[in-house]
Each structure stands twice: as C-alpha cells, then as structure tokens.
Protein backbone atom coordinates (compact mmCIF):
# COMPACT_ATOMS: atom_id res chain seq x y z
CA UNK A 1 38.51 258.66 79.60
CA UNK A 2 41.16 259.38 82.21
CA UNK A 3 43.11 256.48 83.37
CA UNK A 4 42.47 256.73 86.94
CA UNK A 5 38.37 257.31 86.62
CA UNK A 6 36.31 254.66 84.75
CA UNK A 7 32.78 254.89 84.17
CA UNK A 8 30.65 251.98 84.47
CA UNK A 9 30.12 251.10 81.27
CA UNK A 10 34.75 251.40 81.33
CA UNK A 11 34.32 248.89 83.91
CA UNK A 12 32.19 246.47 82.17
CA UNK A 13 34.54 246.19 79.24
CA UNK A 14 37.74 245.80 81.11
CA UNK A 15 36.32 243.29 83.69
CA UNK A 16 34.23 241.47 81.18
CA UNK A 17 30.71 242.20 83.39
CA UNK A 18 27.68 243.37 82.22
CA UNK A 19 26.75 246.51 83.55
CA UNK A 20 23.83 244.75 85.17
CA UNK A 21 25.74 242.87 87.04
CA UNK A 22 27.60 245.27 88.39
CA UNK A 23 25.00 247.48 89.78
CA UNK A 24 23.57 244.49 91.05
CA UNK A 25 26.70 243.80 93.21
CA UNK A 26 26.18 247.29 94.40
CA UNK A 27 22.69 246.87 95.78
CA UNK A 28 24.02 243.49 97.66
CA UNK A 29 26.86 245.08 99.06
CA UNK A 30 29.81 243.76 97.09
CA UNK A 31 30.95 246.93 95.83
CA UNK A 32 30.03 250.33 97.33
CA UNK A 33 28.06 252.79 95.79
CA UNK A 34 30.87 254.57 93.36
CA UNK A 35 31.68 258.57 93.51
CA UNK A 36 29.39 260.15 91.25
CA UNK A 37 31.04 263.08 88.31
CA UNK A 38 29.41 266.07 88.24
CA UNK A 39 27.01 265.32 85.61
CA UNK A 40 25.88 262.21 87.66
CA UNK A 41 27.80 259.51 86.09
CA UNK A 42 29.17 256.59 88.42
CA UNK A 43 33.16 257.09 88.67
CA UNK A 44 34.96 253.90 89.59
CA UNK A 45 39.02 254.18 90.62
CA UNK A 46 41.54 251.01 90.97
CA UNK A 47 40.21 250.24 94.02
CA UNK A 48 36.61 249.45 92.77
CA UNK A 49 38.24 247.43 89.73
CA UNK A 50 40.56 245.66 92.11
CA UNK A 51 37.34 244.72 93.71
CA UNK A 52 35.50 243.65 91.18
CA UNK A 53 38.08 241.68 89.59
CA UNK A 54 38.57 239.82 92.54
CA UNK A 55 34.82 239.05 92.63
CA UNK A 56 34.73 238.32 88.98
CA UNK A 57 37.73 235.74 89.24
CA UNK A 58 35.87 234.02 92.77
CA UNK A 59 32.49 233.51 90.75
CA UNK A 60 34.52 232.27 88.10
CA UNK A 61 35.84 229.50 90.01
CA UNK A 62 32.50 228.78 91.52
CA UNK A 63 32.20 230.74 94.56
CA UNK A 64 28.93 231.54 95.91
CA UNK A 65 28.16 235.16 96.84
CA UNK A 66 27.81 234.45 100.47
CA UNK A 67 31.38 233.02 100.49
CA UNK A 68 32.94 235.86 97.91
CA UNK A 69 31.30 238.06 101.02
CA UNK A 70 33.46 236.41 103.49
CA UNK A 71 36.46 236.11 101.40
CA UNK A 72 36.56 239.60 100.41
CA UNK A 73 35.99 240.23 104.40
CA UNK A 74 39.16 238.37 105.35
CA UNK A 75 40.87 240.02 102.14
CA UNK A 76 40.97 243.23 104.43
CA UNK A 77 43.21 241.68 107.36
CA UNK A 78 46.30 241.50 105.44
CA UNK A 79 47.99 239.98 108.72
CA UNK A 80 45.41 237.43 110.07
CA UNK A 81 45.64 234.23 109.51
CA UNK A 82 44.78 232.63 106.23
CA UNK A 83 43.48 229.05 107.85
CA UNK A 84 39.67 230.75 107.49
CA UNK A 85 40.30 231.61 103.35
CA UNK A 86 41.47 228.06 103.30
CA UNK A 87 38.60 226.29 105.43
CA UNK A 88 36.12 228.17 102.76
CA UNK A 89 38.54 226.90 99.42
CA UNK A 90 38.16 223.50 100.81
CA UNK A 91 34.76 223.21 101.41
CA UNK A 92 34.24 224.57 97.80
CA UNK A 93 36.49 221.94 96.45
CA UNK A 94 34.56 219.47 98.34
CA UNK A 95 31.32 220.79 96.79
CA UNK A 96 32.57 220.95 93.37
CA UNK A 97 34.04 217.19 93.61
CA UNK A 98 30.53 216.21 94.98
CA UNK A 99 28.64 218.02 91.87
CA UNK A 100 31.36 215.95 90.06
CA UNK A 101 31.11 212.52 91.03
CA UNK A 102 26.66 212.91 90.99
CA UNK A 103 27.51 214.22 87.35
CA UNK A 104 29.54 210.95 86.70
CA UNK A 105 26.55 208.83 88.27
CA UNK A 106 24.12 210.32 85.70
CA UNK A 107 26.79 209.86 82.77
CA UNK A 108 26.82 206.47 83.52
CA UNK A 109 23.22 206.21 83.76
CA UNK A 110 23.03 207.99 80.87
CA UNK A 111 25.17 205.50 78.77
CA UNK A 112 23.62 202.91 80.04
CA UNK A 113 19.97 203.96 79.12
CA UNK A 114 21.37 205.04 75.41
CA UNK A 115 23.08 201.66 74.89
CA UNK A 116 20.42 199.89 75.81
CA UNK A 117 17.99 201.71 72.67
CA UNK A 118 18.49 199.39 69.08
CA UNK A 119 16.52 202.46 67.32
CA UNK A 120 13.36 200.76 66.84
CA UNK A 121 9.90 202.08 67.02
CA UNK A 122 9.73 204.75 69.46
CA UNK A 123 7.00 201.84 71.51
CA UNK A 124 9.64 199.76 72.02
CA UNK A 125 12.33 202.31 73.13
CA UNK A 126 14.20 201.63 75.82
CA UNK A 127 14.87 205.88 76.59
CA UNK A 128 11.28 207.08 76.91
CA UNK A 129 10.72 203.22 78.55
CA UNK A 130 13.74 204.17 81.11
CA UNK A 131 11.98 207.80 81.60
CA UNK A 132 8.83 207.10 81.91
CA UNK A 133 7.10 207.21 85.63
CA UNK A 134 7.10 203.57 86.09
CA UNK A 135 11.36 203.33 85.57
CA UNK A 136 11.31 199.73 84.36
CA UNK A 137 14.65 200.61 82.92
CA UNK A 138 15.10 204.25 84.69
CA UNK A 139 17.70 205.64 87.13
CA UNK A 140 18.35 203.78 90.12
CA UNK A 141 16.90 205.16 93.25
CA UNK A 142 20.29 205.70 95.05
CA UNK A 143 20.94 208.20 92.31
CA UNK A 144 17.42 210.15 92.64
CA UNK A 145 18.02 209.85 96.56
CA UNK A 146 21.43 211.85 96.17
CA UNK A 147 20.25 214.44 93.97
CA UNK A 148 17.13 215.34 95.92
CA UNK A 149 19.54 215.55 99.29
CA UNK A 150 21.87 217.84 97.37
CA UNK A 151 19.15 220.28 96.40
C-alpha cells in the first residue's frame, strides 16, 4: 500500500467504518466520489481520511447527518466566525440532555413498576398488570405525552 493512497477497504480499517458505510456517505454527499487507480479501485488521500474522520468522530458524539453536513460546511471557512458551529453544539447538547432526562422518567417508571411485583403468579403481576392496555398500574400519561411529542 503506499502511504499517501489508501484503498477503501485501507480506509475502513484505519477509520474503524465499514466499507458500507463509507460508500454510503459518498452517495449522500459527505465524501466525494474518490480518484479511481487504473485498474478501477477507489484511491482515497489524507484529505478524504481527514474527512471521514471528522465525520466518524461527529456521529460518534451524536450528530445527525444533516448537522455533520453543516458542520463540515462551516469547517471550510477557516476565518468565519465560529458562533454558527457553536449554535449547532448547543442545540445537540440540548437534545441529548432531553433524550436524558425522558430516559430518567422511564427508569423511574421502570423501578417503580419492578418494585411493585412480589413474584407471584404471573395473574397477579403487577408488570404485565402495569403493561397491559388498561394501565391500572402503567406509565403515567405525562410520560407517554412527552415521548410521542419527541418522536
């Protein structure tokens, strides 16, 4: 392999992505079409690696493609302002600590349904009582209100 030309499959190794993936990224747009060798064979360089790194790292963390789109938009305007990279980081973080506190909800929900089961018959348990349609026991509706609105 030389060091400056990686084939796909080179690319998938060092960046951890499946192969799939990465041609997939290609057909949305994320990362051009490569060079091509002379026997047909994609041909990727630093920049394409750089790239895909960056993308790898930003799903990582959570980011949706539509926002990894932008970022790596802004990523080109080394002297613009940053406020618009920060505007998107903070609107993940406030998605992520919304996921986070409706996971919490559900925990506690959760607990409270299991604690509530003395391991009797399975007609007198309180977890399929608690999940069955009526929800004599189940999960409050603020909960189910919140989850349907985040969807």
């Amino acid at each position: 392999m030389n060091s400056s030309v990686l084939t796909i499959g080179d690319l998938s190794k060092v960046t951890s992505t499946k192969v799939e993936t990465i041609r997939y990224y290609e057909r949305i747009g994320l990362l051009a079409a490569p060079a091509r060798t002379a026997g047909n064979y994609r041909a990727y360089g630093k920049t394409e690696l750089g790239r895909l790194s960056f993308i790898r790292r930003a799903r990582d963390l959570g980011f949706g493609i539509d926002q990894i789109r932008t970022l790596l938009g802004l990523s080109e305007s080394k002297k613009r302002s940053c406020k618009a990279v920060d505007a998107i980081a903070r609107q993940h973080l406030a998605d992520v600590d919304s996921k986070i506190a409706d996971l919490m909800a559900l925990r506690r929900e959760l607990d409270s349904i299991i604690s509530q089961c003395d391991c009797g018959t399975i007609g007198e348990c309180r977890i399929i009582e608690a999940l069955a349609p009526s929800r004599k026991a189940g999960v409050p509706t603020r909960v189910l209100e919140r989850r349907v609105r985040s969807r």
